[in-house]
PDB file of N, CA and C in Angstrom:
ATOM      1  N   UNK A   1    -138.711 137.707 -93.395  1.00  0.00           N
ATOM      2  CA  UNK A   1    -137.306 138.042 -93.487  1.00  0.00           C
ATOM      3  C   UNK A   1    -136.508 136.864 -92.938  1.00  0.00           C
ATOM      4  N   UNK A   2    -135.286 136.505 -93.550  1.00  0.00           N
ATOM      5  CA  UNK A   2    -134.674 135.202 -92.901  1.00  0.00           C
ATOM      6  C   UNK A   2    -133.426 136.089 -92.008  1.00  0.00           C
ATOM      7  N   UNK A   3    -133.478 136.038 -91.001  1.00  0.00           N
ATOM      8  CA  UNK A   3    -132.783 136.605 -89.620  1.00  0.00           C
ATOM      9  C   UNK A   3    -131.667 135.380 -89.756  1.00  0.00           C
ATOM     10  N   UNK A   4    -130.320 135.365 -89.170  1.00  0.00           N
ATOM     11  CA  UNK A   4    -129.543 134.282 -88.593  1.00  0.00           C
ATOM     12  C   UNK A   4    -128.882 135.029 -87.053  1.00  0.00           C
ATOM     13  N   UNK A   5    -129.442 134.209 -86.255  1.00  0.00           N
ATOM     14  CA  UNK A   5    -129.208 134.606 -85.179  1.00  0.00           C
ATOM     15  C   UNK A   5    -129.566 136.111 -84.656  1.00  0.00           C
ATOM     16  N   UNK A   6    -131.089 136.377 -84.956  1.00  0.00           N
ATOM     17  CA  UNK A   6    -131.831 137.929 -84.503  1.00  0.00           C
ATOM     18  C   UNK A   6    -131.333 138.697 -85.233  1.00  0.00           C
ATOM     19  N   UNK A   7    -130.429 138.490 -86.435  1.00  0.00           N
ATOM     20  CA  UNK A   7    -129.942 139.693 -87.209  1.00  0.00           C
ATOM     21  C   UNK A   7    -130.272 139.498 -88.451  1.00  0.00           C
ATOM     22  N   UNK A   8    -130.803 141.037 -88.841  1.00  0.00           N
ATOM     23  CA  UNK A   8    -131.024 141.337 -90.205  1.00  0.00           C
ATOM     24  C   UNK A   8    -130.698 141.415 -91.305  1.00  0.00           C
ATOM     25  N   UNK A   9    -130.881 140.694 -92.209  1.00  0.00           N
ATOM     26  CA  UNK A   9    -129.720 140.567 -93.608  1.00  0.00           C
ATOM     27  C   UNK A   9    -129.136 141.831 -93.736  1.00  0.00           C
ATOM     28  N   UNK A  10    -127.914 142.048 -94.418  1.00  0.00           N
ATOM     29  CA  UNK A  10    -127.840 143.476 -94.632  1.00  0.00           C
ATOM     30  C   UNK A  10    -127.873 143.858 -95.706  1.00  0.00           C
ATOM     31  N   UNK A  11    -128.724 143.372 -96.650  1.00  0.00           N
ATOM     32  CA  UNK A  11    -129.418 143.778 -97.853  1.00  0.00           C
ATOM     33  C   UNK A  11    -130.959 144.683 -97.231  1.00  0.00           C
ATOM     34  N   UNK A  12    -131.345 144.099 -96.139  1.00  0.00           N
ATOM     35  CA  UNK A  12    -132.500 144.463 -95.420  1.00  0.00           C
ATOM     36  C   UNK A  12    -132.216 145.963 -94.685  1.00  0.00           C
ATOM     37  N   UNK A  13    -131.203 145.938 -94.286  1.00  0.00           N
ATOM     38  CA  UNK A  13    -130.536 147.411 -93.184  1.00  0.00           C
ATOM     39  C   UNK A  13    -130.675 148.485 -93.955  1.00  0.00           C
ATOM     40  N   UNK A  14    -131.625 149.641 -93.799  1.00  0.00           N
ATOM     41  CA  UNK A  14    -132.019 151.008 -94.612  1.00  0.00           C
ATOM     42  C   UNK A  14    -131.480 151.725 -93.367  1.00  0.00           C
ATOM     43  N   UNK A  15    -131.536 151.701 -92.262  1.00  0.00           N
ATOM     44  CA  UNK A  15    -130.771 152.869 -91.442  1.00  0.00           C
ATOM     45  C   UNK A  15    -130.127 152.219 -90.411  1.00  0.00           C
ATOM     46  N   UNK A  16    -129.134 152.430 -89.856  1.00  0.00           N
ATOM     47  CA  UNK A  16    -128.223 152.015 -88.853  1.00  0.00           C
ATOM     48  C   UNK A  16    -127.943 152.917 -87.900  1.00  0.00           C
ATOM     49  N   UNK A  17    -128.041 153.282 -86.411  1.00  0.00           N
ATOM     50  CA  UNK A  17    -127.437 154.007 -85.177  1.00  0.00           C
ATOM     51  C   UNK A  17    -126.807 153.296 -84.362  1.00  0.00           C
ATOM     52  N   UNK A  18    -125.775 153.889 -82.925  1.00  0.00           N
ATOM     53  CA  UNK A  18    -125.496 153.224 -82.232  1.00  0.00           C
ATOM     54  C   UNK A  18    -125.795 154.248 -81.437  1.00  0.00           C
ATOM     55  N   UNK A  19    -126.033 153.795 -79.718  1.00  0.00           N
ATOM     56  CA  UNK A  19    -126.331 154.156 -78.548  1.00  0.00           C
ATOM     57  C   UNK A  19    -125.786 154.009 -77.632  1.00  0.00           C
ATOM     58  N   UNK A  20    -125.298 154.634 -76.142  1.00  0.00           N
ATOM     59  CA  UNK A  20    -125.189 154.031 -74.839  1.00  0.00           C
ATOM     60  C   UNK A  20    -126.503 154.296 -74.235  1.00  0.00           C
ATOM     61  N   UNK A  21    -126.311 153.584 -73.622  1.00  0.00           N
ATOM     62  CA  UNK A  21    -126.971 153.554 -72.643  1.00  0.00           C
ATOM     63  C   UNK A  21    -127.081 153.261 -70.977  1.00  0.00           C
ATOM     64  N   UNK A  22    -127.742 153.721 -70.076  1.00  0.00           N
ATOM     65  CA  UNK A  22    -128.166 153.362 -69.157  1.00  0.00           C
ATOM     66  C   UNK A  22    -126.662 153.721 -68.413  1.00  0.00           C
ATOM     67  N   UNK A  23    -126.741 153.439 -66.736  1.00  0.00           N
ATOM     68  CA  UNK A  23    -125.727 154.112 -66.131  1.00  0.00           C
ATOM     69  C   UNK A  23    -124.232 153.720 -66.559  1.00  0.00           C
ATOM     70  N   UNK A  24    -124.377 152.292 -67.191  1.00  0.00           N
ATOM     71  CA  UNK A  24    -122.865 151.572 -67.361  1.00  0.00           C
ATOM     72  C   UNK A  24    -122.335 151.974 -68.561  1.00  0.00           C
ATOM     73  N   UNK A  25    -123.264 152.484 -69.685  1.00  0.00           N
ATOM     74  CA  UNK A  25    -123.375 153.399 -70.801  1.00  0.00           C
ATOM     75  C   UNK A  25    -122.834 152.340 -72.061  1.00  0.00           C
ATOM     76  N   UNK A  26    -123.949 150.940 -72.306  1.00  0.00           N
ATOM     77  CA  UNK A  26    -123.485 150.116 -72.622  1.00  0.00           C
ATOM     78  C   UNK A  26    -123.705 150.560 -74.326  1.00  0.00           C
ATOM     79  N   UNK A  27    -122.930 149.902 -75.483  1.00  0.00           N
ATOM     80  CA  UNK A  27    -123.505 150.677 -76.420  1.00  0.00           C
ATOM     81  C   UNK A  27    -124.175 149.129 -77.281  1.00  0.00           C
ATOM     82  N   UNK A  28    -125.172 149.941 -77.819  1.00  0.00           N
ATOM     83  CA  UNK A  28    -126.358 149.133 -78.323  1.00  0.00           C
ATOM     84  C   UNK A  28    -126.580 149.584 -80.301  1.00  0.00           C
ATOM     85  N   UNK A  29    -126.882 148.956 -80.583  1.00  0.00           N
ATOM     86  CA  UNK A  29    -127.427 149.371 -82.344  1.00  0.00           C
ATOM     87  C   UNK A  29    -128.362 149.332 -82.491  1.00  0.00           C
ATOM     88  N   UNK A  30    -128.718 149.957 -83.300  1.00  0.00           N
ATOM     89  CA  UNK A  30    -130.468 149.897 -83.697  1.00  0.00           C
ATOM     90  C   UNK A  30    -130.184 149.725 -85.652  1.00  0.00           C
ATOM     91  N   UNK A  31    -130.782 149.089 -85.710  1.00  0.00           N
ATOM     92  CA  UNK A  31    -130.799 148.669 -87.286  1.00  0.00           C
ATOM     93  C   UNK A  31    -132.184 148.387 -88.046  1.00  0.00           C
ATOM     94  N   UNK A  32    -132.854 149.431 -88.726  1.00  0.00           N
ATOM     95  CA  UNK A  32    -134.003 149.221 -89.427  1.00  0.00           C
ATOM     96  C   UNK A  32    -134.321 149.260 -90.891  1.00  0.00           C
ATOM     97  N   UNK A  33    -135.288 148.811 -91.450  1.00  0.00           N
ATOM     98  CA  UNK A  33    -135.755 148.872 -93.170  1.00  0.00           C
ATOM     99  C   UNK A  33    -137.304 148.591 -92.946  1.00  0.00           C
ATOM    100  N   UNK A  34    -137.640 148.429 -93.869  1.00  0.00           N
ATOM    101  CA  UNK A  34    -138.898 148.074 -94.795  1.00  0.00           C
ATOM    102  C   UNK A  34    -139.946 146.669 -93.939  1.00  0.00           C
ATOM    103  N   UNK A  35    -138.666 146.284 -93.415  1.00  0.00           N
ATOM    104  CA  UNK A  35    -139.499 144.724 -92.682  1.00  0.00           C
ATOM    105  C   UNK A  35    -139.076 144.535 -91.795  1.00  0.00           C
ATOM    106  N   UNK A  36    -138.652 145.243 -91.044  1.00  0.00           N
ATOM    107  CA  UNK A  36    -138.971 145.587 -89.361  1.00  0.00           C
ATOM    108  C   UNK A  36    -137.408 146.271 -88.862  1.00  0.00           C
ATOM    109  N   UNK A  37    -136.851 145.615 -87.321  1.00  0.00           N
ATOM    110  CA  UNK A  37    -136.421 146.838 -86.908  1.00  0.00           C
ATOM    111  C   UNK A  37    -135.167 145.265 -85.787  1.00  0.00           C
ATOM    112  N   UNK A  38    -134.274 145.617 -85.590  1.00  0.00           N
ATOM    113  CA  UNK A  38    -133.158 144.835 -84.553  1.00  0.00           C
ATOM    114  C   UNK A  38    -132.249 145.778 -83.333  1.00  0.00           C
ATOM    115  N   UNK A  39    -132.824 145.398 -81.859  1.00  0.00           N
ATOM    116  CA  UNK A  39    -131.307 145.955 -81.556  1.00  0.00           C
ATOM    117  C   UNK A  39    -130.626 144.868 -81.549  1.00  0.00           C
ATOM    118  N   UNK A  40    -129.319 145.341 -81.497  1.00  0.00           N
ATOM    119  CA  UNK A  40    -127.800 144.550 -81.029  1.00  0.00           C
ATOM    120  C   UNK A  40    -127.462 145.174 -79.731  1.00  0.00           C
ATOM    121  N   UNK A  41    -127.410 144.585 -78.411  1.00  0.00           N
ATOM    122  CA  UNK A  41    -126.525 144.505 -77.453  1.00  0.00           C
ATOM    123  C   UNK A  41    -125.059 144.095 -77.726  1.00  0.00           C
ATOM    124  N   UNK A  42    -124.468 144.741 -76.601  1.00  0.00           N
ATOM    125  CA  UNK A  42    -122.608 144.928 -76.235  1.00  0.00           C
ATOM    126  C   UNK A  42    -122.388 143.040 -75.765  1.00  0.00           C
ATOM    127  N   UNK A  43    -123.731 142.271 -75.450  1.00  0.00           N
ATOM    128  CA  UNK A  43    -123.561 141.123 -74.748  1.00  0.00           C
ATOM    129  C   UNK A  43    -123.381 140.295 -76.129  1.00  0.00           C
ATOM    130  N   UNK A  44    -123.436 140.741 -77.466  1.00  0.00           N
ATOM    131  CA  UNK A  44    -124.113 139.650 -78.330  1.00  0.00           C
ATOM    132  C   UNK A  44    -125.594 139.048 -78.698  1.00  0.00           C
ATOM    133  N   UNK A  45    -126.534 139.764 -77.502  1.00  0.00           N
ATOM    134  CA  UNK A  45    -128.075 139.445 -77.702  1.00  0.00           C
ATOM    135  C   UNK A  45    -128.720 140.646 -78.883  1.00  0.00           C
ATOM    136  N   UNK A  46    -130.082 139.999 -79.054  1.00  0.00           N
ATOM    137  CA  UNK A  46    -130.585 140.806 -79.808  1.00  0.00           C
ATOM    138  C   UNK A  46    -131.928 140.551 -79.449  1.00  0.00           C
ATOM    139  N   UNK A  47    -132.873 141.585 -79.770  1.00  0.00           N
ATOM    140  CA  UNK A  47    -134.259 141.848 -79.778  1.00  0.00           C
ATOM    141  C   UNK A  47    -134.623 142.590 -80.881  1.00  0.00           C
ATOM    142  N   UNK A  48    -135.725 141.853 -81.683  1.00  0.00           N
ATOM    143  CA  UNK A  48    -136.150 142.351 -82.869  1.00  0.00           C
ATOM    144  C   UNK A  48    -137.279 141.988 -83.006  1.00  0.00           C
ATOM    145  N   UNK A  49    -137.823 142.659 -84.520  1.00  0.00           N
ATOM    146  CA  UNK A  49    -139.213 142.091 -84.816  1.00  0.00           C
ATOM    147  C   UNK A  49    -139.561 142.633 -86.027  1.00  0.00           C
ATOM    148  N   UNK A  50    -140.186 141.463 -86.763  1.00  0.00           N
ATOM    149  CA  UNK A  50    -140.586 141.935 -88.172  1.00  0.00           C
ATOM    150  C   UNK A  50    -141.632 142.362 -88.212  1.00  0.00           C
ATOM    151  N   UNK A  51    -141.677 143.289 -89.192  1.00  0.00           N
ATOM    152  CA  UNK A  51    -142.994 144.023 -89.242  1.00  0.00           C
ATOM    153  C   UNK A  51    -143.100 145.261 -90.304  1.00  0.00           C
ATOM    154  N   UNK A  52    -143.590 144.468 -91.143  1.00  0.00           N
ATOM    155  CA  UNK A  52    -143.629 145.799 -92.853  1.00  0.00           C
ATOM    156  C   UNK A  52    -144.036 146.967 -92.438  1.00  0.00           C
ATOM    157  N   UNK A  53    -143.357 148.093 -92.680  1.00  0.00           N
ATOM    158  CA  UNK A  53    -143.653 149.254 -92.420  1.00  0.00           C
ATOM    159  C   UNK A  53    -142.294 150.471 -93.015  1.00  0.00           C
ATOM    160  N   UNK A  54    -142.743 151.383 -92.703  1.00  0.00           N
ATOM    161  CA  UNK A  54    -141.056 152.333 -92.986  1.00  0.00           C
ATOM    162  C   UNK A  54    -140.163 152.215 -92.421  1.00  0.00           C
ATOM    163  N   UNK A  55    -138.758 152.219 -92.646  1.00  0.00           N
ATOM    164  CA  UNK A  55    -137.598 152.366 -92.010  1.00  0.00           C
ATOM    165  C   UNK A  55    -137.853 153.318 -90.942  1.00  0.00           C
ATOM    166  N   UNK A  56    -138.459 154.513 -91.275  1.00  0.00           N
ATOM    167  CA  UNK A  56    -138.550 155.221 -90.157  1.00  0.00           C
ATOM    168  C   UNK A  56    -139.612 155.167 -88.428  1.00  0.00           C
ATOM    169  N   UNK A  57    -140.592 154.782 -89.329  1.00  0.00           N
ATOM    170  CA  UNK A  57    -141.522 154.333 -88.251  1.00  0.00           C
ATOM    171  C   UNK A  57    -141.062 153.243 -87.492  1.00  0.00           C
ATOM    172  N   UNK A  58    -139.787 152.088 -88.505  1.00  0.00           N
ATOM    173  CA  UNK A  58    -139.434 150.717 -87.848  1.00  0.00           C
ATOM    174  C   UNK A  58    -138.846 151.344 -86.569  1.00  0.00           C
ATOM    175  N   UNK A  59    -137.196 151.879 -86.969  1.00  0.00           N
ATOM    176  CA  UNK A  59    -136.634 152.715 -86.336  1.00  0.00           C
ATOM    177  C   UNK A  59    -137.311 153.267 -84.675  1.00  0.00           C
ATOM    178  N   UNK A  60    -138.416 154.119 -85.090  1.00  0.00           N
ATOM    179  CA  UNK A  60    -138.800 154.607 -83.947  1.00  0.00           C
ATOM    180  C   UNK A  60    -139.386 153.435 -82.956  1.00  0.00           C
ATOM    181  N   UNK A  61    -139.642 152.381 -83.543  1.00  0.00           N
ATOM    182  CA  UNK A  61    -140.641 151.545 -82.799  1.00  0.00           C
ATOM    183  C   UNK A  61    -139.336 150.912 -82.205  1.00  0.00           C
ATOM    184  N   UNK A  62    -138.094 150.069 -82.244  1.00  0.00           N
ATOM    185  CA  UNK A  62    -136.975 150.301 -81.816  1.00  0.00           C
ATOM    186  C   UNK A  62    -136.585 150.579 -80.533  1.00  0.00           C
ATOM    187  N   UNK A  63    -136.474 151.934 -81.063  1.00  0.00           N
ATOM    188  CA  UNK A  63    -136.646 153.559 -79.843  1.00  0.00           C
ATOM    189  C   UNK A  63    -137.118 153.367 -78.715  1.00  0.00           C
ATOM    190  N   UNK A  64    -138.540 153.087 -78.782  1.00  0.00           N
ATOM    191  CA  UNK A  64    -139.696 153.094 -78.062  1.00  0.00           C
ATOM    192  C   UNK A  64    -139.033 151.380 -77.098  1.00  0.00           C
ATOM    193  N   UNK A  65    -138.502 150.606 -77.262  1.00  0.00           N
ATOM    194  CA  UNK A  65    -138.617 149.299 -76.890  1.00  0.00           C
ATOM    195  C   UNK A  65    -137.263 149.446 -75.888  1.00  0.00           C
ATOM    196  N   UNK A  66    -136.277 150.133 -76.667  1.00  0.00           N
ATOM    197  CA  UNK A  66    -135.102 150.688 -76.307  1.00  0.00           C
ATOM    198  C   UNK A  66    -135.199 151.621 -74.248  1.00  0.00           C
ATOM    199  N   UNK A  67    -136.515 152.498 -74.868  1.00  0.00           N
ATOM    200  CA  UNK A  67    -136.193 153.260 -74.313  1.00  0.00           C
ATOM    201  C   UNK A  67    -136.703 153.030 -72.548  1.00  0.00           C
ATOM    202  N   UNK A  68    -137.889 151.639 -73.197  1.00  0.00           N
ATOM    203  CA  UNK A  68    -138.489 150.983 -71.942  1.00  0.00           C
ATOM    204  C   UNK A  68    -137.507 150.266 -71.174  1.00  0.00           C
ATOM    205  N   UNK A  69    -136.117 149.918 -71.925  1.00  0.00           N
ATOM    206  CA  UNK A  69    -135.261 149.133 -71.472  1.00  0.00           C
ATOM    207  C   UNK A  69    -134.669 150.122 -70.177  1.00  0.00           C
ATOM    208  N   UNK A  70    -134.194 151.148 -70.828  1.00  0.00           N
ATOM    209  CA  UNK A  70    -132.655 152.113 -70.327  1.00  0.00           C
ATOM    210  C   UNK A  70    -133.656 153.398 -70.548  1.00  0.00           C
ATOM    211  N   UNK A  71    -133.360 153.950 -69.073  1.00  0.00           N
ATOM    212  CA  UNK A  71    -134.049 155.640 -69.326  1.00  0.00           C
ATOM    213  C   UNK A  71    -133.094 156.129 -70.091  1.00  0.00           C
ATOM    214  N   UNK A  72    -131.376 156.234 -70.056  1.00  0.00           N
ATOM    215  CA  UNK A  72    -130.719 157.324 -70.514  1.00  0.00           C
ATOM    216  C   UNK A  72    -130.292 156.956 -71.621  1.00  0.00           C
ATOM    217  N   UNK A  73    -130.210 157.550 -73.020  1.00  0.00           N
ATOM    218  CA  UNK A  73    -130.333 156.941 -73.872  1.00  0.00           C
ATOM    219  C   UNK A  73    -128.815 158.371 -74.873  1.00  0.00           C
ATOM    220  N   UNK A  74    -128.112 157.813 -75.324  1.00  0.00           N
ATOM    221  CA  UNK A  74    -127.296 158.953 -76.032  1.00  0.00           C
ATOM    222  C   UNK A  74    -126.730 158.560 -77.454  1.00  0.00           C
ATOM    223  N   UNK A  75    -127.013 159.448 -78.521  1.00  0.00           N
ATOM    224  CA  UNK A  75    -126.057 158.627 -79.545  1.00  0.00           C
ATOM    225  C   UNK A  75    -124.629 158.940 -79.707  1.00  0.00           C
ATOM    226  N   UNK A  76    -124.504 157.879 -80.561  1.00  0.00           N
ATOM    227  CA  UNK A  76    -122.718 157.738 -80.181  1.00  0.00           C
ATOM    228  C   UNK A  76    -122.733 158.764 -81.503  1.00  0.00           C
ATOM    229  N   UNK A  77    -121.088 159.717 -81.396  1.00  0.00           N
ATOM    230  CA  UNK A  77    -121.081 159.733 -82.998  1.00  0.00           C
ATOM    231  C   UNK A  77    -121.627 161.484 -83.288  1.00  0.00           C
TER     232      UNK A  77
END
């Protein structure tokens, strides 16, 4: 996948959420498809990773990375 700057084409984006998190309740995105999975931080950073699989399974894997970050986790919305 060609990323520019940790982000996912958005021809690539099959599901999109946003989150707070953690006590300052910062809000975060989660953006997944077919070839892997991105968050977006409130700072401008990102953490991602490619990896063929389902949007949904991407998604959860995400989740899971998310959730090691920030125990409290809420969606916006």
């Amino acid at each position: 996948m060609n990323r520019f700057m940790g982000m996912m084409p958005s021809s690539e984006i099959a599901k999109e959420e946003c989150f707070k998190v953690g006590e300052s309740q910062l809000t975060v995105t989660i953006q997944s498809g077919k070839k892997g999975w991105t968050i977006l931080y409130d700072d401008s950073s990102s953490e991602y990773k490619d990896e063929v699989d389902t949007t949904e399974n991407n998604f959860s894997k995400a989740m899971d990375v998310l959730k090691t970050h920030f125990g409290d986790i809420n969606k916006v919305g």
